[in-house]
C-alpha atoms as a PDB file:
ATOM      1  CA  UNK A   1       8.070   1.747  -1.588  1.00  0.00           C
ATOM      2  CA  UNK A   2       7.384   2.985   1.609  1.00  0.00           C
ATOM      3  CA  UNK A   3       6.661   0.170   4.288  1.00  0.00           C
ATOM      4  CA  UNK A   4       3.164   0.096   5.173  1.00  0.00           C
ATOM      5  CA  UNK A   5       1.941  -2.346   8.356  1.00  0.00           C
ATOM      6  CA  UNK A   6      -1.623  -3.240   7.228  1.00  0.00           C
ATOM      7  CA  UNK A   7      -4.532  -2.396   9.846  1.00  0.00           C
ATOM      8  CA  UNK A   8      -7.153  -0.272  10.204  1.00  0.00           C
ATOM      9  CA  UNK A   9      -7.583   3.021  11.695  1.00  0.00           C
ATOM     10  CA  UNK A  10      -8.085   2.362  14.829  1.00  0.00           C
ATOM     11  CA  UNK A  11     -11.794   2.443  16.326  1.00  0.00           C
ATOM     12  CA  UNK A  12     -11.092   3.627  19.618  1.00  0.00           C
ATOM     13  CA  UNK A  13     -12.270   7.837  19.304  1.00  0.00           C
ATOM     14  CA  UNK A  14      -9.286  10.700  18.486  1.00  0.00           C
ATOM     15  CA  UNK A  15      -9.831  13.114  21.894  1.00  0.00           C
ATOM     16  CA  UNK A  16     -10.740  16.522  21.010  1.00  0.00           C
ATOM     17  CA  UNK A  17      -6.891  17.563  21.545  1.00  0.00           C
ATOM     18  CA  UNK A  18      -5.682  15.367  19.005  1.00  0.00           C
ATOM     19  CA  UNK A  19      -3.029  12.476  19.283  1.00  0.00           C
ATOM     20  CA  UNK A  20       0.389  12.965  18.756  1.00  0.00           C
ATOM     21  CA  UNK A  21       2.841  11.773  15.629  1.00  0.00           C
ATOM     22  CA  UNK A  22       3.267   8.454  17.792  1.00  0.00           C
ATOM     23  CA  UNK A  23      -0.098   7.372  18.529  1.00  0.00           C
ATOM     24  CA  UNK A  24      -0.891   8.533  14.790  1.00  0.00           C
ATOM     25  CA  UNK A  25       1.499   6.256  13.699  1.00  0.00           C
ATOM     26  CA  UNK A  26       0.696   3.211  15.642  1.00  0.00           C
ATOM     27  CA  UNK A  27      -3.191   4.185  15.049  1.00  0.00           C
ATOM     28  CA  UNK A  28      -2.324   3.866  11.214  1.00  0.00           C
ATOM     29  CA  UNK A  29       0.368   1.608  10.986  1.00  0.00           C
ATOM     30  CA  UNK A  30       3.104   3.835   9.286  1.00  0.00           C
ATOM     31  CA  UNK A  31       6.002   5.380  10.844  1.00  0.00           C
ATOM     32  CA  UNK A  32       6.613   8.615  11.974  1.00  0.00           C
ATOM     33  CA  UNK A  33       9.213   9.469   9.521  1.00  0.00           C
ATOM     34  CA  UNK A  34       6.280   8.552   7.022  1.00  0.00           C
ATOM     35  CA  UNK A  35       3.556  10.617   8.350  1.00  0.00           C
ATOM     36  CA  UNK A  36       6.363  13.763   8.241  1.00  0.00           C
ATOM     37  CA  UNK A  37       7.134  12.015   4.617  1.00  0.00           C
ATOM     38  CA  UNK A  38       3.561  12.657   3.280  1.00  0.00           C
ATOM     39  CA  UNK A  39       3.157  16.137   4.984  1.00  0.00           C
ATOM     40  CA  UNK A  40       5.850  17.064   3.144  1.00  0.00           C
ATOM     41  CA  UNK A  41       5.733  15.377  -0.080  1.00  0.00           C
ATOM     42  CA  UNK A  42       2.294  17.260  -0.372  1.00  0.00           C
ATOM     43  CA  UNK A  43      -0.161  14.015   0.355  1.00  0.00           C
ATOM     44  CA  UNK A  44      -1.984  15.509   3.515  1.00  0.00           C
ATOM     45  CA  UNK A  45      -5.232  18.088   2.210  1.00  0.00           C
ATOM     46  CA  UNK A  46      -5.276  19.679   5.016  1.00  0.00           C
ATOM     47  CA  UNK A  47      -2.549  21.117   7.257  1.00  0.00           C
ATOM     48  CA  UNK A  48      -2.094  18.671  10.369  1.00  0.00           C
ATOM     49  CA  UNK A  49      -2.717  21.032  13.643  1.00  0.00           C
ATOM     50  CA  UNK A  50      -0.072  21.749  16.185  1.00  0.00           C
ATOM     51  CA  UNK A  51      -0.616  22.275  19.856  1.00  0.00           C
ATOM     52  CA  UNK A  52       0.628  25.334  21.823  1.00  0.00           C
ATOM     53  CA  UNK A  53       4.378  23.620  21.612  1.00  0.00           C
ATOM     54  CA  UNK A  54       4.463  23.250  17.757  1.00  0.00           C
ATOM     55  CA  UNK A  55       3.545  19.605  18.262  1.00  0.00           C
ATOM     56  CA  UNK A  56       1.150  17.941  15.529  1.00  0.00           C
ATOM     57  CA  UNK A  57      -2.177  16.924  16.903  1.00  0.00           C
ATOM     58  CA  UNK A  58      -3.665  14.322  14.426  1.00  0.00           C
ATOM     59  CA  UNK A  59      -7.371  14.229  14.290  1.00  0.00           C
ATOM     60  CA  UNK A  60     -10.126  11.086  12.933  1.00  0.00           C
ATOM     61  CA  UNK A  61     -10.006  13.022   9.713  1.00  0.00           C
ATOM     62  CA  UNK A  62      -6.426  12.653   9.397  1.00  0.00           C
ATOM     63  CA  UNK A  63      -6.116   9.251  10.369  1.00  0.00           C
ATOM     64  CA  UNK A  64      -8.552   8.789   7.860  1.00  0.00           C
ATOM     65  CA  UNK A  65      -6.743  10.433   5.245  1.00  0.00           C
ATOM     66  CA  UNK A  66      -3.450   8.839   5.730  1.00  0.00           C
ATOM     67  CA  UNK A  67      -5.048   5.354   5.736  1.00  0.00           C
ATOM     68  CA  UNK A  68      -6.490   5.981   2.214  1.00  0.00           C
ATOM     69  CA  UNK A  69      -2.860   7.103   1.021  1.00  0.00           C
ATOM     70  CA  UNK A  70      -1.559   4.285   2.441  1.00  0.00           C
ATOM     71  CA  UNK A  71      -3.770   1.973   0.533  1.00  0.00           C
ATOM     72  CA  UNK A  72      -3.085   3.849  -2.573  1.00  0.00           C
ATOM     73  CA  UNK A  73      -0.042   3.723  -1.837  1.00  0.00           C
ATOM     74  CA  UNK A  74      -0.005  -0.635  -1.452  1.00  0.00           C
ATOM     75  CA  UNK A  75      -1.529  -0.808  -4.405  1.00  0.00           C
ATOM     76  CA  UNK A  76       1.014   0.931  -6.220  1.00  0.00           C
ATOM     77  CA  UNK A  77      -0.313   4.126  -7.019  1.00  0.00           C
ATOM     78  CA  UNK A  78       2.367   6.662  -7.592  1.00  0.00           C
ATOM     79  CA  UNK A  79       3.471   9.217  -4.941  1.00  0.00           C
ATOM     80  CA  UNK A  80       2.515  11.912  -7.677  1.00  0.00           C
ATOM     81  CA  UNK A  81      -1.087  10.582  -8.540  1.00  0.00           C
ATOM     82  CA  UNK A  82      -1.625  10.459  -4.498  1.00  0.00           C
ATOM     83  CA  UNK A  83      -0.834  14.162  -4.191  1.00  0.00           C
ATOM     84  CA  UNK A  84      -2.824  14.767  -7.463  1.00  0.00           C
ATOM     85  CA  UNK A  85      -5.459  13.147  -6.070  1.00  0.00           C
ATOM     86  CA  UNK A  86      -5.331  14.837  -2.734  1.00  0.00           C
ATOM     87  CA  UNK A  87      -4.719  18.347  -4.011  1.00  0.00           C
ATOM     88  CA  UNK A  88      -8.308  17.597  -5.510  1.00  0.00           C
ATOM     89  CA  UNK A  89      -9.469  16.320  -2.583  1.00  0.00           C
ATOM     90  CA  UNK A  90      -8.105  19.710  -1.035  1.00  0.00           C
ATOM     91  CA  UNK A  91      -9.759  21.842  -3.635  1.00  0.00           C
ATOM     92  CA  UNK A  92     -13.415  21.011  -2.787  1.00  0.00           C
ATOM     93  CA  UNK A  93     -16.159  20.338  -5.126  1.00  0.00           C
ATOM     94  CA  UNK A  94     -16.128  20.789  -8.770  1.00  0.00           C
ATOM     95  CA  UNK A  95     -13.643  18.183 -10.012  1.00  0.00           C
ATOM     96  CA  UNK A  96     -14.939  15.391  -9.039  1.00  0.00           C
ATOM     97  CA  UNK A  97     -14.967  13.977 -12.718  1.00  0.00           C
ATOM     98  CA  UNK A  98     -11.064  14.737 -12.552  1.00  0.00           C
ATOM     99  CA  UNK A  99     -10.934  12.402  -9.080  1.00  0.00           C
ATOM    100  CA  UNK A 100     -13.174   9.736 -10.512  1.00  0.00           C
ATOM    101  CA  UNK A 101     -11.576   9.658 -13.669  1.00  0.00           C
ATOM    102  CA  UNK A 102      -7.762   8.913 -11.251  1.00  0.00           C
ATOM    103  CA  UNK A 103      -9.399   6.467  -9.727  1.00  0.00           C
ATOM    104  CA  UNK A 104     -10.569   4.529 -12.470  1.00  0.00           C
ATOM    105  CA  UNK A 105      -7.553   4.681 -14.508  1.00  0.00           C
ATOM    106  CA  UNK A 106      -5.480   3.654 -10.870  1.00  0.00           C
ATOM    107  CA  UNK A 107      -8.416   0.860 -10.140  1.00  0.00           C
ATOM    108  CA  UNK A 108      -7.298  -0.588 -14.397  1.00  0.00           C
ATOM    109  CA  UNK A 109      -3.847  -0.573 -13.570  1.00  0.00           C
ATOM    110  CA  UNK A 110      -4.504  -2.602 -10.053  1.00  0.00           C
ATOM    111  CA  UNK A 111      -7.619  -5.325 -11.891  1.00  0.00           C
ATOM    112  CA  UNK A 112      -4.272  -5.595 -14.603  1.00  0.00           C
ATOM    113  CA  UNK A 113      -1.768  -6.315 -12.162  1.00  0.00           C
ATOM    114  CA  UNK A 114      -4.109  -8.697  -9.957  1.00  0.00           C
ATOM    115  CA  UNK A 115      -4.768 -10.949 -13.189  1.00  0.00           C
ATOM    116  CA  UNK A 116      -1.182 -11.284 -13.443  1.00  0.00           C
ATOM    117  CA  UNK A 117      -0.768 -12.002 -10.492  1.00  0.00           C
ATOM    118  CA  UNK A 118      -3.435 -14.510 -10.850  1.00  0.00           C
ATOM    119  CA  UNK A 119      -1.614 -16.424 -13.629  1.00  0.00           C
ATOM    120  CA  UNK A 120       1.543 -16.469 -11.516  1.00  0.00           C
ATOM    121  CA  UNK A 121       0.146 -17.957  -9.314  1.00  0.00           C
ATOM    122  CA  UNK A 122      -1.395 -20.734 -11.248  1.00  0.00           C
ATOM    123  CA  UNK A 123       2.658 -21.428 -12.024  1.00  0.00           C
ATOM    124  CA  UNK A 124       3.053 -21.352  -8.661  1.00  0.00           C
ATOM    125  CA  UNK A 125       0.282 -24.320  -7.888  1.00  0.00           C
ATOM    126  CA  UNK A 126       1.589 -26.513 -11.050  1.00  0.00           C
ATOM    127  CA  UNK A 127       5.398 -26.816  -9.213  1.00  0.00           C
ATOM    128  CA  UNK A 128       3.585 -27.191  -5.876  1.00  0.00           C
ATOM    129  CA  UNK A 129       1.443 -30.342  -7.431  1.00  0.00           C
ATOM    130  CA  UNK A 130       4.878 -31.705  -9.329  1.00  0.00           C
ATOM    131  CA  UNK A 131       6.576 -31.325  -6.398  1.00  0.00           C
ATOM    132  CA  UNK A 132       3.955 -33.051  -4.053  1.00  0.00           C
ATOM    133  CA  UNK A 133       3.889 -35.634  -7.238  1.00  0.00           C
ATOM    134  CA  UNK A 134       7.415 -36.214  -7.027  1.00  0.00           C
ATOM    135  CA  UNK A 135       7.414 -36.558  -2.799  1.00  0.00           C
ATOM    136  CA  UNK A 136       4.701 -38.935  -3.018  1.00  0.00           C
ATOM    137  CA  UNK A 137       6.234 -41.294  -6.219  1.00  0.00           C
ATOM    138  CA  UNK A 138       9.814 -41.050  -4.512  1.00  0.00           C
ATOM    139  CA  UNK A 139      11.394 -39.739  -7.299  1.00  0.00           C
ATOM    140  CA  UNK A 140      11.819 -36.069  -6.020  1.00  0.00           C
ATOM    141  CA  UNK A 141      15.623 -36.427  -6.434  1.00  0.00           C
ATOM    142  CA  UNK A 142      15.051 -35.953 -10.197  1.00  0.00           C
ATOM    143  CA  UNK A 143      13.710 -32.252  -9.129  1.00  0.00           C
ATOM    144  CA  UNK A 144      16.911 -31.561  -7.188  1.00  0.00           C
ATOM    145  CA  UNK A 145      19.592 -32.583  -9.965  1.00  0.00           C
ATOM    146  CA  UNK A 146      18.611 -31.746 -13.321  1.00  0.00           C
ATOM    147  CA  UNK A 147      21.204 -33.665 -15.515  1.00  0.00           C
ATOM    148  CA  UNK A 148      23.150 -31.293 -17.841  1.00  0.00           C
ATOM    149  CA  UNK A 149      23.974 -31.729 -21.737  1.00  0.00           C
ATOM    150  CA  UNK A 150      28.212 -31.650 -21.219  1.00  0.00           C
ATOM    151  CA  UNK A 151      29.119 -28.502 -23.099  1.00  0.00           C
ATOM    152  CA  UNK A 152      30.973 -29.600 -26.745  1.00  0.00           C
ATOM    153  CA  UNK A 153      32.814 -26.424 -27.234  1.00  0.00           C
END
């Protein structure tokens, strides 16, 4: 999974140049390698500028962009269904039934894996409260040394 520091595009205005791959990357909280990743790996729909020295010059829009992929991304959407999505994006108007329909199906697969998540968690609460049980009754040493059946074979 590619590592993703959570934060928002930042608020301060792109200049009309650009910013570079750096301040892109601190801006949106991936790495460098990263934004080259998703140029590559087709997630970008549009071609990043360059200046007169072949250096990219990231613009709001593309900050924009890559923070949507990057929540897609977090939420476990698959590197292919991100570039699906953005070579619709990419395409213009006229498939935005297509783009709604990716979404849905991406936003069941996320509601799915938050109620699970849910329910783990309620397992996680019920050892918490034994444990805090335990603590309180003085018996916690009974949590820390099950006592084994000897094996008879």
């Amino acid at each position: 999974m590619l590592e993703v520091k959570p934060q928002p595009v930042s608020k301060r205005p792109v200049p009309p140049a650009g910013v570079s791959i750096a301040e892109a990357a601190r801006r949106t909280g991936v790495s460098v390698h990263t934004l080259r990743y998703y140029e590559r790996a087709g997630l970008v729909i549009a071609t990043v500028p360059r200046n007169h020295s072949g250096r990219r010059r990231y613009q709001q829009e593309d900050l924009k962009w890559i923070s949507i992929c990057t929540k897609l991304r977090a939420t476990g959407m698959p590197i292919r269904t991100i570039k699906r999505y953005a070579q619709l994006v990419s395409a213009g108007p006229g498939n935005e039934d297509e783009r709604l329909a990716l979404l849905e199906a991406h936003r069941a697969e996320v509601t799915a894996k938050l109620a699970e998540l849910e329910e783990n968690l309620k397992l996680i609460d019920h050892k918490i409260d034994v444990y805090q049980g335990r603590l309180a009754a003085g018996d916690a040493d009974q949590l820390w040394a099950p006592k084994r059946v000897a094996d008879t074979r």
